[in-house]
N, C-alpha and C. Protein backbone atom coordinates (compact mmCIF):
# COMPACT_ATOMS: atom_id res chain seq x y z
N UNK A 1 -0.99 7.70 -10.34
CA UNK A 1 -0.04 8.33 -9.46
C UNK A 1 0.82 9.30 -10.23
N UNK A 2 1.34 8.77 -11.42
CA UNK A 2 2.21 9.38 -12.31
C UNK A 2 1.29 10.35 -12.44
N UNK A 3 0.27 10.69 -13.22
CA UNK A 3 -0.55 11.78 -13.45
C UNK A 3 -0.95 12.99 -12.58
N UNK A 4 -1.37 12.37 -11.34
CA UNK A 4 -1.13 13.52 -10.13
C UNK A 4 -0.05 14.29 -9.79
N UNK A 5 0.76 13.45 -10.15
CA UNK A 5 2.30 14.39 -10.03
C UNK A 5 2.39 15.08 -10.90
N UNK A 6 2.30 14.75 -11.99
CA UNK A 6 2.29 15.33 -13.47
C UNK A 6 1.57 17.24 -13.42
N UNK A 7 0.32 16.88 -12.73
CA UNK A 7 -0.64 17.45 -12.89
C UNK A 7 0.19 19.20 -11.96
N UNK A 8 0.86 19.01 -10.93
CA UNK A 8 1.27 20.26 -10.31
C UNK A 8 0.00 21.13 -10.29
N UNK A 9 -0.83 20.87 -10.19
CA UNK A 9 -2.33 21.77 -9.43
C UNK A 9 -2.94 21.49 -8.61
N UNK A 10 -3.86 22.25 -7.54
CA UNK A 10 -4.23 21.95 -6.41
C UNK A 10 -4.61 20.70 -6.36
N UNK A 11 -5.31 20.05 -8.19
CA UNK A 11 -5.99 19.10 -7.70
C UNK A 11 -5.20 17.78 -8.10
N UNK A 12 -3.46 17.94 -8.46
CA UNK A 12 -2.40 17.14 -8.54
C UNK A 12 -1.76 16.88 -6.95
N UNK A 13 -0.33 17.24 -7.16
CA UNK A 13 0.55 16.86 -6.21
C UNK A 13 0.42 18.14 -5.41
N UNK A 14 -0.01 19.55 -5.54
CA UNK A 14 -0.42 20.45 -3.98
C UNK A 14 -0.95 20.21 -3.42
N UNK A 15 -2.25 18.68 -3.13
CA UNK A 15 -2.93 18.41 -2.61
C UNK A 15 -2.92 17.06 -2.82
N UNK A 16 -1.63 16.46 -2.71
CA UNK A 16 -1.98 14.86 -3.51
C UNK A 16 -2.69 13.62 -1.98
N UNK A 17 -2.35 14.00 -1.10
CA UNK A 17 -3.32 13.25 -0.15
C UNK A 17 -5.10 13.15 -0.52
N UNK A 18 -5.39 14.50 -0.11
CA UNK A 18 -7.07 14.71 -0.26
C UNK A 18 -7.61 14.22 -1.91
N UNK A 19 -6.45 14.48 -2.72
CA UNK A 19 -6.91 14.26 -4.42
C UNK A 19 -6.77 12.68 -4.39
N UNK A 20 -5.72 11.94 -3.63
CA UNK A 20 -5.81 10.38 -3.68
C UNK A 20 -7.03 9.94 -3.07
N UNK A 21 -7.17 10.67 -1.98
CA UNK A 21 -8.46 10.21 -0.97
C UNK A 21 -9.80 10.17 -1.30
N UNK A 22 -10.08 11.52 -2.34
CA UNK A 22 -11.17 11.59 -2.96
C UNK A 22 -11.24 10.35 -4.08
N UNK A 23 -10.17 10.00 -4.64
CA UNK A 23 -10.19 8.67 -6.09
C UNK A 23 -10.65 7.84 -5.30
N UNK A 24 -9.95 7.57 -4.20
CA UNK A 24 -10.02 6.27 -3.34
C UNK A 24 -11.36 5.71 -2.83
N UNK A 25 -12.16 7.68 -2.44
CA UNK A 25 -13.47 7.30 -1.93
C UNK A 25 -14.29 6.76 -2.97
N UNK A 26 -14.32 7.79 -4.32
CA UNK A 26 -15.11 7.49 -5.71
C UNK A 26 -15.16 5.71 -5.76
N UNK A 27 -13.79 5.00 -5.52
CA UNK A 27 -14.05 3.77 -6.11
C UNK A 27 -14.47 2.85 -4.91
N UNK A 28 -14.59 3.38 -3.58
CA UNK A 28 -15.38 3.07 -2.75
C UNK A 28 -14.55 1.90 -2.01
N UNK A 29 -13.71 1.13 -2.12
CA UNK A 29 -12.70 0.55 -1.56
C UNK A 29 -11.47 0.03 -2.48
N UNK A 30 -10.30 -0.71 -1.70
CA UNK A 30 -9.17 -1.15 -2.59
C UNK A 30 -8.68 -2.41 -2.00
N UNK A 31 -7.96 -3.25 -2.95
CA UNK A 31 -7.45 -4.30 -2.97
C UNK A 31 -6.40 -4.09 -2.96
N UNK A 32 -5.66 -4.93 -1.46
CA UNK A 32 -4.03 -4.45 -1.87
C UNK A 32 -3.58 -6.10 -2.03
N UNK A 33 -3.24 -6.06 -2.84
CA UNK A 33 -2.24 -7.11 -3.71
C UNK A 33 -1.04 -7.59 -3.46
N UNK A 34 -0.79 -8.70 -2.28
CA UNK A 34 0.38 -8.92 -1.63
C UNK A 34 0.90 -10.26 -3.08
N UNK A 35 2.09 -10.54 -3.71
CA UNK A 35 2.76 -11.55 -4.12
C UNK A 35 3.10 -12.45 -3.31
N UNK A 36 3.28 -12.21 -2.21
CA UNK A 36 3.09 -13.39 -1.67
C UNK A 36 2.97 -12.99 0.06
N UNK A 37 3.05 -13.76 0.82
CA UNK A 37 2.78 -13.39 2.39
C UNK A 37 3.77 -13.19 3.43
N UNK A 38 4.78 -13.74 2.63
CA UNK A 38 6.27 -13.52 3.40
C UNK A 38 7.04 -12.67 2.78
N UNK A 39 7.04 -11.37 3.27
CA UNK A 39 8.17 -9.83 2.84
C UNK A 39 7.09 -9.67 1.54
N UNK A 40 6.07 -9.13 1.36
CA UNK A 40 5.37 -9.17 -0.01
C UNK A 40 5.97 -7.42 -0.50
N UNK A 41 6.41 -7.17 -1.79
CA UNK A 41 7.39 -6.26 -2.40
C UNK A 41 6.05 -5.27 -2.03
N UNK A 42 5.02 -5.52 -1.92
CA UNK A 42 4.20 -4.34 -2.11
C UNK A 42 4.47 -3.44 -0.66
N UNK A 43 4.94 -4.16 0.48
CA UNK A 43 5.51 -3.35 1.50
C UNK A 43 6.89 -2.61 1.29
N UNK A 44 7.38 -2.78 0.28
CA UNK A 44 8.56 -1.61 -0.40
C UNK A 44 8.64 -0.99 -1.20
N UNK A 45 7.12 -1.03 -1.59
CA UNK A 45 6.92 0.04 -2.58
C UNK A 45 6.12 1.46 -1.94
N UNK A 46 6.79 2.78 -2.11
CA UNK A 46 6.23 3.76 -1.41
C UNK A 46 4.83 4.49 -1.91
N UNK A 47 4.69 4.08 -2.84
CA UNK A 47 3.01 4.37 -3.69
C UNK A 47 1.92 3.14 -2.89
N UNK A 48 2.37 2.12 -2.88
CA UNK A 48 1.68 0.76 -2.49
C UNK A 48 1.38 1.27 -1.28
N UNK A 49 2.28 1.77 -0.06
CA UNK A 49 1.84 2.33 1.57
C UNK A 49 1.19 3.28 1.66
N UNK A 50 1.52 4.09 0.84
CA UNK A 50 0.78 5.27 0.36
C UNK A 50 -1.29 4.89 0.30
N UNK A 51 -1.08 4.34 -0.98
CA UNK A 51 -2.25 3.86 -0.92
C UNK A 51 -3.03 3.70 0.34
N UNK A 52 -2.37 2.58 1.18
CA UNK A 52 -3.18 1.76 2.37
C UNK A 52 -3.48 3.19 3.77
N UNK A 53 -2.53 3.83 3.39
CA UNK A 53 -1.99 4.79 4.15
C UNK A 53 -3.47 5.76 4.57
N UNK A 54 -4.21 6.09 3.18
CA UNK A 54 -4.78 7.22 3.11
C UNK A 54 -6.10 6.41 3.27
N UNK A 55 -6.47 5.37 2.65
CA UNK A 55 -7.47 4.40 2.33
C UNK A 55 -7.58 4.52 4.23
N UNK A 56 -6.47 4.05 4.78
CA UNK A 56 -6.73 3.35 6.49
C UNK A 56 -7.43 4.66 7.29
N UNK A 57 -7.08 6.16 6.66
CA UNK A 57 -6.84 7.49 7.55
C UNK A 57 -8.76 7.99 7.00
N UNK A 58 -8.72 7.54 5.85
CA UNK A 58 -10.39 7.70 5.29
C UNK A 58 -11.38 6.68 5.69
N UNK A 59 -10.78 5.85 6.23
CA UNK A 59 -11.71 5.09 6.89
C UNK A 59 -12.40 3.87 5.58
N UNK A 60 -11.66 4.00 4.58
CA UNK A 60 -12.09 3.54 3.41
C UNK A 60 -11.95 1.71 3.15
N UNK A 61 -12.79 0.88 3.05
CA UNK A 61 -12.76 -0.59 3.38
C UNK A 61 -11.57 -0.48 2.18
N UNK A 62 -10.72 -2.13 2.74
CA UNK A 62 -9.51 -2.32 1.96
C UNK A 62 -9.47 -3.92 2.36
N UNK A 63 -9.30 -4.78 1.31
CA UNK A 63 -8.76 -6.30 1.22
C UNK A 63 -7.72 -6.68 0.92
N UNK A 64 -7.14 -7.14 1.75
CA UNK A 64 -5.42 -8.13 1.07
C UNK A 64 -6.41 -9.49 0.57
N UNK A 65 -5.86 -9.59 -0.94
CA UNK A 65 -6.02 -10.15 -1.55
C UNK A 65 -4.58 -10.89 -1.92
N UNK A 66 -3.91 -12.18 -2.28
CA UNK A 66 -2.84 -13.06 -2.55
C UNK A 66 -3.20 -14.13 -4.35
N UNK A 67 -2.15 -14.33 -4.91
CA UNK A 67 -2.22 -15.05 -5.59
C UNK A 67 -3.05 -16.77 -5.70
N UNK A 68 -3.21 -17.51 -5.87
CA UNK A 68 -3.38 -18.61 -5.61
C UNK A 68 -2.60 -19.46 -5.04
N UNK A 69 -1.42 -19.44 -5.50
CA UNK A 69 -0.46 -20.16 -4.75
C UNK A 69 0.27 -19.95 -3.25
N UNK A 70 0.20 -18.53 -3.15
CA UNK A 70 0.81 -17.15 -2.16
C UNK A 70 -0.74 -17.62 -1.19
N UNK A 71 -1.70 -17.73 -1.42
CA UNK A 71 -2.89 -18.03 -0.66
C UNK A 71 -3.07 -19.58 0.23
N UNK A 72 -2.69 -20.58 -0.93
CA UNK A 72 -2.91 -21.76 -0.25
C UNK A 72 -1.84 -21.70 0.56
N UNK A 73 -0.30 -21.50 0.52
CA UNK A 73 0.85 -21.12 1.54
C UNK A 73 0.38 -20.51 2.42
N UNK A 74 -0.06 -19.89 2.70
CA UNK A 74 -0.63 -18.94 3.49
C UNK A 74 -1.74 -19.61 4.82
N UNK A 75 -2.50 -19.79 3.98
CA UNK A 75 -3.59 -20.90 4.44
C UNK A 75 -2.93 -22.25 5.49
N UNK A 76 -2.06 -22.82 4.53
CA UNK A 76 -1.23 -24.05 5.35
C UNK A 76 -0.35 -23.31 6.71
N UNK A 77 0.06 -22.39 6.41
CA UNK A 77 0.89 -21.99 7.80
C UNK A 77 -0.10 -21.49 8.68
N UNK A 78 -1.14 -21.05 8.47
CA UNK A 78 -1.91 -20.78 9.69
C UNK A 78 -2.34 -21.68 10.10
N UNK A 79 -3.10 -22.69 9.16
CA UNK A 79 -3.34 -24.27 10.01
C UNK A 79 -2.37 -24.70 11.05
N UNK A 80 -1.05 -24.89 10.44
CA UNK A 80 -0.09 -24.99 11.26
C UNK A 80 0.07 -24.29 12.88
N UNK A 81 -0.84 -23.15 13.22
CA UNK A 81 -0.51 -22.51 13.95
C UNK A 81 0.54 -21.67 14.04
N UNK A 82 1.54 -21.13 13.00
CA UNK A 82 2.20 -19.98 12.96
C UNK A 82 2.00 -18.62 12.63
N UNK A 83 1.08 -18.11 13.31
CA UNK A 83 0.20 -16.87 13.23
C UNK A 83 1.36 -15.37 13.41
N UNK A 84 1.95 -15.83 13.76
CA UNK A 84 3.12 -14.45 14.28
C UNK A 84 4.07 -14.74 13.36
N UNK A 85 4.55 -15.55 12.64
CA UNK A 85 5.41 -15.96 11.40
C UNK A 85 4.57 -15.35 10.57
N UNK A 86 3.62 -15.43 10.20
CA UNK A 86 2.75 -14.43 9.18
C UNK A 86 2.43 -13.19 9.05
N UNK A 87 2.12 -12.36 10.21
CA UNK A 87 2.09 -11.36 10.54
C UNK A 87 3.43 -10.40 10.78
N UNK A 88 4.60 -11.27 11.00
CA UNK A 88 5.64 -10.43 11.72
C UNK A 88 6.53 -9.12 10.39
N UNK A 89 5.95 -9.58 9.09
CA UNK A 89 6.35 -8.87 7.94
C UNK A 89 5.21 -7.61 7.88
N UNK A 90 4.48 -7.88 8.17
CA UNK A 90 3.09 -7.05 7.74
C UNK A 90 3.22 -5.99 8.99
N UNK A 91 3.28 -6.24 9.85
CA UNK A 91 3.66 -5.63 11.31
C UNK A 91 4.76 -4.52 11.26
N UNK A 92 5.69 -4.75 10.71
CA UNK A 92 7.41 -4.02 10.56
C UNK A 92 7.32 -3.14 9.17
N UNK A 93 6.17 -2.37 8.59
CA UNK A 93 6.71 -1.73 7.80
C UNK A 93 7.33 -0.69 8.22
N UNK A 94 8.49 -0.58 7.04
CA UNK A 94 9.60 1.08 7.30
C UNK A 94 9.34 1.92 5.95
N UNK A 95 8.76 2.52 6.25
CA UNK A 95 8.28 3.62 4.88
C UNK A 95 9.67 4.17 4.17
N UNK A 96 10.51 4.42 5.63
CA UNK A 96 11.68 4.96 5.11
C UNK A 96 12.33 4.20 3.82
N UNK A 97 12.29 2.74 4.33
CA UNK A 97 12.90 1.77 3.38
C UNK A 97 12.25 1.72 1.61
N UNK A 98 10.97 2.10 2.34
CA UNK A 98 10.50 1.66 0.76
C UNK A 98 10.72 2.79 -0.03
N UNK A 99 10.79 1.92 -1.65
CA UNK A 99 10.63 2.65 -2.93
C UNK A 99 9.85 3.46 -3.95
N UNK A 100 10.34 4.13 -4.79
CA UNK A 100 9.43 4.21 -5.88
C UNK A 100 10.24 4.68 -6.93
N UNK A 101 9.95 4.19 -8.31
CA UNK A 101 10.49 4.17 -9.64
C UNK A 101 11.37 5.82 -10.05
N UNK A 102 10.86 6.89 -9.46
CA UNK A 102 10.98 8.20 -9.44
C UNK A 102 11.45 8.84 -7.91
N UNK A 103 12.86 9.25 -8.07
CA UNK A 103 13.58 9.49 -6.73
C UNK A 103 12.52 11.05 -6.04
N UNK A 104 11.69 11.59 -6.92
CA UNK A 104 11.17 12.61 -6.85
C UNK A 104 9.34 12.56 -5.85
N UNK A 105 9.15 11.56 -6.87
CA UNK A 105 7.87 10.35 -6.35
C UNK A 105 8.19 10.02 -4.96
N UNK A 106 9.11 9.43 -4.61
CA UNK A 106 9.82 8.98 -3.18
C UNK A 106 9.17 10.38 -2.56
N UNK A 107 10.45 11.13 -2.46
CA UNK A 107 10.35 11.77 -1.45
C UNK A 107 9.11 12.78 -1.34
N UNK A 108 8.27 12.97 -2.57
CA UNK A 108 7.02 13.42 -1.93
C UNK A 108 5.96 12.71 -1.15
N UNK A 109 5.93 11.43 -1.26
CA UNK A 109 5.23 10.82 -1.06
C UNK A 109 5.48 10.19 0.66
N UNK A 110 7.14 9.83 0.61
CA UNK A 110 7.17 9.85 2.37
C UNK A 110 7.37 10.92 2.93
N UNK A 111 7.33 12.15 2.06
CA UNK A 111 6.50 13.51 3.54
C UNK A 111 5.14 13.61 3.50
N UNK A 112 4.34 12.60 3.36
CA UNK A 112 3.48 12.80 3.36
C UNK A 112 2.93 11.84 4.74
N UNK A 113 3.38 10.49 3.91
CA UNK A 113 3.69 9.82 5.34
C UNK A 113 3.88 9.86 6.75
């Protein structure tokens, strides 16, 4: 991500959608990496939405993948039948809200959004 920005050429940040989209296609799908299943940080990170963002718009296969522990939790509350307790975080993202390490990074990235 850092590098595309870096890069300021068509095939950096003047084009950083289609240049993510093309990486994205090359590796043919992605794993998004929740810490855990309730508020997982990767929904406040604005590179992390980003990602799912372009991956979802390319049509490009994508897995939530969880820790071991973040998994069996996970697992037990759906047994339970609390299916909308699980979902209701994943459901409510605000792009606006989320972050990124570089105030510059941010805001290119949620106009892109």
């Amino acid at each position: 991500q850092e590098r595309i920005l870096k890069e300021k050429t068509k095939e950096g940040s003047d084009d950083l959608e289609s240049t993510f989209q093309s990486r994205l296609q090359s590796i043919g799908r992605v794993l998004v990496l929740f810490d855990q299943w309730s508020k997982p940080a990767y929904l406040t990170r604005v590179w992390c939405i980003f990602e799912t963002f372009v991956a979802a718009r390319a049509s490009i296969s994508y897995t939530l993948i969880f820790p071991p522990e973040s998994s069996k939790s996970l697992h037990e509350t759906l047994q339970r039948g609390m299916h909308l307790e699980v979902t209701k975080d994943w459901s409510s993202i605000d792009v606006g809200q989320a972050r990124a390490s570089r105030p510059v990074d941010e805001e290119k990235v949620k106009g892109l959004i």
